[in-house]
Protein backbone atom coordinates (compact mmCIF):
# COMPACT_ATOMS: atom_id res chain seq x y z
CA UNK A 1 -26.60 -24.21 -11.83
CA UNK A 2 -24.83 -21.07 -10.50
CA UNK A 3 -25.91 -17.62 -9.53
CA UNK A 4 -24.41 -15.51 -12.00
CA UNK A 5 -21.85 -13.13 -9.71
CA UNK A 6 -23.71 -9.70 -8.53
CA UNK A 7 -22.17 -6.65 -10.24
CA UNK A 8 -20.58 -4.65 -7.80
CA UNK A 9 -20.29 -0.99 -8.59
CA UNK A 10 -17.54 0.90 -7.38
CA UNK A 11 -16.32 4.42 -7.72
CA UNK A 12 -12.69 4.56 -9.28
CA UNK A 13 -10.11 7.27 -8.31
CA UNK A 14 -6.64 7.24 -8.47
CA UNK A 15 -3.49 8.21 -6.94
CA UNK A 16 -0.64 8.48 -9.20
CA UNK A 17 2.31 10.37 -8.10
CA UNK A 18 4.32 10.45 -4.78
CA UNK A 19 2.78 9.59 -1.48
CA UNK A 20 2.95 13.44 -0.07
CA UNK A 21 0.42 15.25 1.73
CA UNK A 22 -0.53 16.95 -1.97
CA UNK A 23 -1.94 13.68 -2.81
CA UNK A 24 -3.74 12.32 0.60
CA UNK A 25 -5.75 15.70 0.75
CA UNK A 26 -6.85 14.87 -2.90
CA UNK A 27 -7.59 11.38 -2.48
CA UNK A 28 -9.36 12.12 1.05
CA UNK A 29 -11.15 14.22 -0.34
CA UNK A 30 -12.30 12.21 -3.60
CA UNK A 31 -13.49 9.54 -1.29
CA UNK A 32 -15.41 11.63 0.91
CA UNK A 33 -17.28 13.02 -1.40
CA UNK A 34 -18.21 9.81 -2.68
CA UNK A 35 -19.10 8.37 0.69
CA UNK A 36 -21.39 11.18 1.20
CA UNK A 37 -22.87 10.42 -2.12
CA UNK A 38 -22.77 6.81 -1.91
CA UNK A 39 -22.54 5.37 1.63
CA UNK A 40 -22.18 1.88 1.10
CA UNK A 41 -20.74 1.50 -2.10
CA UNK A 42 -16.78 0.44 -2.07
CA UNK A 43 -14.72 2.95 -3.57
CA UNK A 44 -12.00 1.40 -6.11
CA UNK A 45 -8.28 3.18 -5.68
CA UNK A 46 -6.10 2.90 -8.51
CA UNK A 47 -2.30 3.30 -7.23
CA UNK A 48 0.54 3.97 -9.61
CA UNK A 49 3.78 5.18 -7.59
CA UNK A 50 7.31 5.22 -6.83
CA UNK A 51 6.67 6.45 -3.18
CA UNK A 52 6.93 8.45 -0.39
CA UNK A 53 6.13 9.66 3.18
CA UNK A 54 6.36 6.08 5.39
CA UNK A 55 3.71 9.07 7.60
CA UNK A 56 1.71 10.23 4.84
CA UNK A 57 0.84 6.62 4.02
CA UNK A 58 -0.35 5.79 7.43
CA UNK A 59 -2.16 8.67 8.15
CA UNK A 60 -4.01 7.31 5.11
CA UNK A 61 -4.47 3.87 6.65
CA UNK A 62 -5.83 5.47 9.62
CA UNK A 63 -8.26 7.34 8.21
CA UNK A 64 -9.66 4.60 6.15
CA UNK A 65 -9.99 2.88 9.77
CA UNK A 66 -11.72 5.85 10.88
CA UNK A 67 -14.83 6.98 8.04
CA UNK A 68 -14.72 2.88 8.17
CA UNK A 69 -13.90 3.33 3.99
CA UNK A 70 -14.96 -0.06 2.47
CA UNK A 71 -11.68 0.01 -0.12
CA UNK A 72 -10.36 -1.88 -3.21
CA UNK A 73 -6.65 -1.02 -4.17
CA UNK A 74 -5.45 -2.11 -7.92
CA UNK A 75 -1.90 -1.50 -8.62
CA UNK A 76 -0.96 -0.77 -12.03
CA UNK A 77 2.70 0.24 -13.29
CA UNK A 78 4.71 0.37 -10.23
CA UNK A 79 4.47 0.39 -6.53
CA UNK A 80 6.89 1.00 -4.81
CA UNK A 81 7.86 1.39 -0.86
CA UNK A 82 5.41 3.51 0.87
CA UNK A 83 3.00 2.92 -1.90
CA UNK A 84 2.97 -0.78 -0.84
CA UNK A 85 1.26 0.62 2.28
CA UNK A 86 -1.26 2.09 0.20
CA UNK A 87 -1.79 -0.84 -1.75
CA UNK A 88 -1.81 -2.80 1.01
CA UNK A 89 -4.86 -0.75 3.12
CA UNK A 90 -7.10 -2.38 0.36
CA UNK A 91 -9.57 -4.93 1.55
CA UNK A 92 -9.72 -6.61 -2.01
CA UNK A 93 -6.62 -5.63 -3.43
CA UNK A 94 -6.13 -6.48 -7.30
CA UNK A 95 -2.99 -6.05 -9.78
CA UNK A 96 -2.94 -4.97 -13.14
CA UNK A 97 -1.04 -7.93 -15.12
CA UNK A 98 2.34 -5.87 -16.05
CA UNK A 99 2.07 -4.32 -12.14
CA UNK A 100 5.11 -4.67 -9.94
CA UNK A 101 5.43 -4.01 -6.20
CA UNK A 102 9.01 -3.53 -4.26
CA UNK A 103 9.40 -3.33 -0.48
CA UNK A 104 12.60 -2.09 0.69
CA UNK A 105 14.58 -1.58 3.94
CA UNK A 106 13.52 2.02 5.13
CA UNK A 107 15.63 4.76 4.78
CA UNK A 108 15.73 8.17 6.26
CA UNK A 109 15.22 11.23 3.61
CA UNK A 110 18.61 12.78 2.70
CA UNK A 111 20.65 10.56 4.08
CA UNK A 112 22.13 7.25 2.49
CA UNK A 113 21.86 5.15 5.49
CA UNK A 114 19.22 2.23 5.60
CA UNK A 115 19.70 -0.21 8.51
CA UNK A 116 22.14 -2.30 6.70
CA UNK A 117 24.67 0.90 6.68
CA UNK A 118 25.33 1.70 10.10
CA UNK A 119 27.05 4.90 10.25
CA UNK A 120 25.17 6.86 13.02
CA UNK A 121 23.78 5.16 16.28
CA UNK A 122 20.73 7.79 16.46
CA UNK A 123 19.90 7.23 13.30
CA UNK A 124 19.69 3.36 13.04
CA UNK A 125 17.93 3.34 16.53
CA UNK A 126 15.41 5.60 14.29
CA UNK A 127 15.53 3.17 11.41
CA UNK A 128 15.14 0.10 13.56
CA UNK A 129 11.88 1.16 15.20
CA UNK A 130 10.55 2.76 12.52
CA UNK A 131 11.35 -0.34 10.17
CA UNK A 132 9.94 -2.59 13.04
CA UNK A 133 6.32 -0.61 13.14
CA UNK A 134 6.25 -0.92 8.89
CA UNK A 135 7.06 -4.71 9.47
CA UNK A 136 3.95 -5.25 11.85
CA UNK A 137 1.87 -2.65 10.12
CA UNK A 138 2.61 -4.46 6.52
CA UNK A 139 1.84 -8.29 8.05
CA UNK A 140 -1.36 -6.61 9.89
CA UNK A 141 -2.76 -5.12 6.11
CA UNK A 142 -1.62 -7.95 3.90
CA UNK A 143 -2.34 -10.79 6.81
CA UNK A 144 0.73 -12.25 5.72
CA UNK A 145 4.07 -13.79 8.10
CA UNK A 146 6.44 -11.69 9.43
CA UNK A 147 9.06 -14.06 7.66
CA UNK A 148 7.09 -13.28 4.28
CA UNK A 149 7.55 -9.11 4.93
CA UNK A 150 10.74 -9.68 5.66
CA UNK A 151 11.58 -11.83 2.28
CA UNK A 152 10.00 -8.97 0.24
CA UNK A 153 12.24 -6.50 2.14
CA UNK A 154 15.30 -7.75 2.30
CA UNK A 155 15.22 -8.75 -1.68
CA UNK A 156 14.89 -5.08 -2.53
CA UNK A 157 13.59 -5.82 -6.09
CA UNK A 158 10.18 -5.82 -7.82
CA UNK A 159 7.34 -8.35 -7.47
CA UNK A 160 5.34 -9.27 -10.30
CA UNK A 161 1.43 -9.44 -9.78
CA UNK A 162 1.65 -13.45 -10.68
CA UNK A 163 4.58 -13.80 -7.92
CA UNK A 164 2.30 -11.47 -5.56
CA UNK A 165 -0.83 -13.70 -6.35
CA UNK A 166 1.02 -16.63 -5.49
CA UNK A 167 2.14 -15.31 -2.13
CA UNK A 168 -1.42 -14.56 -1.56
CA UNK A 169 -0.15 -10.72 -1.15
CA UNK A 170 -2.87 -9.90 -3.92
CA UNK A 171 -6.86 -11.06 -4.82
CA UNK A 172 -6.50 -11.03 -8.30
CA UNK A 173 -4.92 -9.84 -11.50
CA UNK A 174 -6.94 -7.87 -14.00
């Protein structure tokens, strides 16, 4: 016979909306609050987003690293480009069935160049290394291939959770 599973409770917050600065003080300071509260129990982020700041997003990855944050992402609605960093920070990360995730090339704000559309040299040297760090920092949160990231990226259209399960990119859908 099987042990029944052990309930594990979680505190849920959510960041819905762009990935600015508005919404990393909010969230940072949801979870610490909670962590003060609750030490040890895992804190469950619910991310619904078209976006944002490629920065914003790690400075939330690092600070996770930091306060050692023991997180669980579930995407619901969309996620989209920075958001997949997000999304991606969770150590059990879980997708609402109807959830889609899209990785893109990165492009620079106010500009319509990405690295396919080489029109400035500064800029694409830019692009290229700052594309390169998302790369290694998306295969180092997902612990997925290089040649997987780069699949995602260069198809520039949404994911659904049941292709992402099958990648192994998510946990589970809920």
């Amino acid at each position: 016979m099987t042990k029944p599973k052990k309930k594990i409770h979680s505190h849920r917050i959510f960041w819905i909306g762009e990935i600015d600065e508005e919404h990393l003080a909010q969230t940072i300071s949801q979870i610490l609050e909670i962590k003060q509260a609750h030490p040890k129990a895992p804190i469950d982020l619910w991310v619904l987003t078209e976006g944002g700041s490629l920065s914003v997003a790690k400075a939330f990855i690092d600070f996770l690293r930091i306060h050692e944050i023991n997180l669980i992402t579930t995407g619901f609605g969309t996620v989209d480009s920075a958001g997949t960093m997000i999304f991606g920070a969770g150590k059990v990360r879980r997708a609402t069935e109807n959830c889609t995730l899209h990785f893109h090339e990165l492009y620079v704000e106010g500009c319509e160049e990405s690295l396919t559309a080489r029109k400035s040299k500064l800029v694409s040297n830019e692009l290229r290394r700052a594309q390169k760090d998302s790369i290694k920092l998306k295969m180092k949160l997902y612990q997925v291939s290089r040649k997987l990231i780069m699949k995602l990226i260069r198809s520039d259209k949404d994911w659904t959770a049941k292709q992402m399960l099958s990648m192994k990119m998510i946990h589970e859908i809920i």
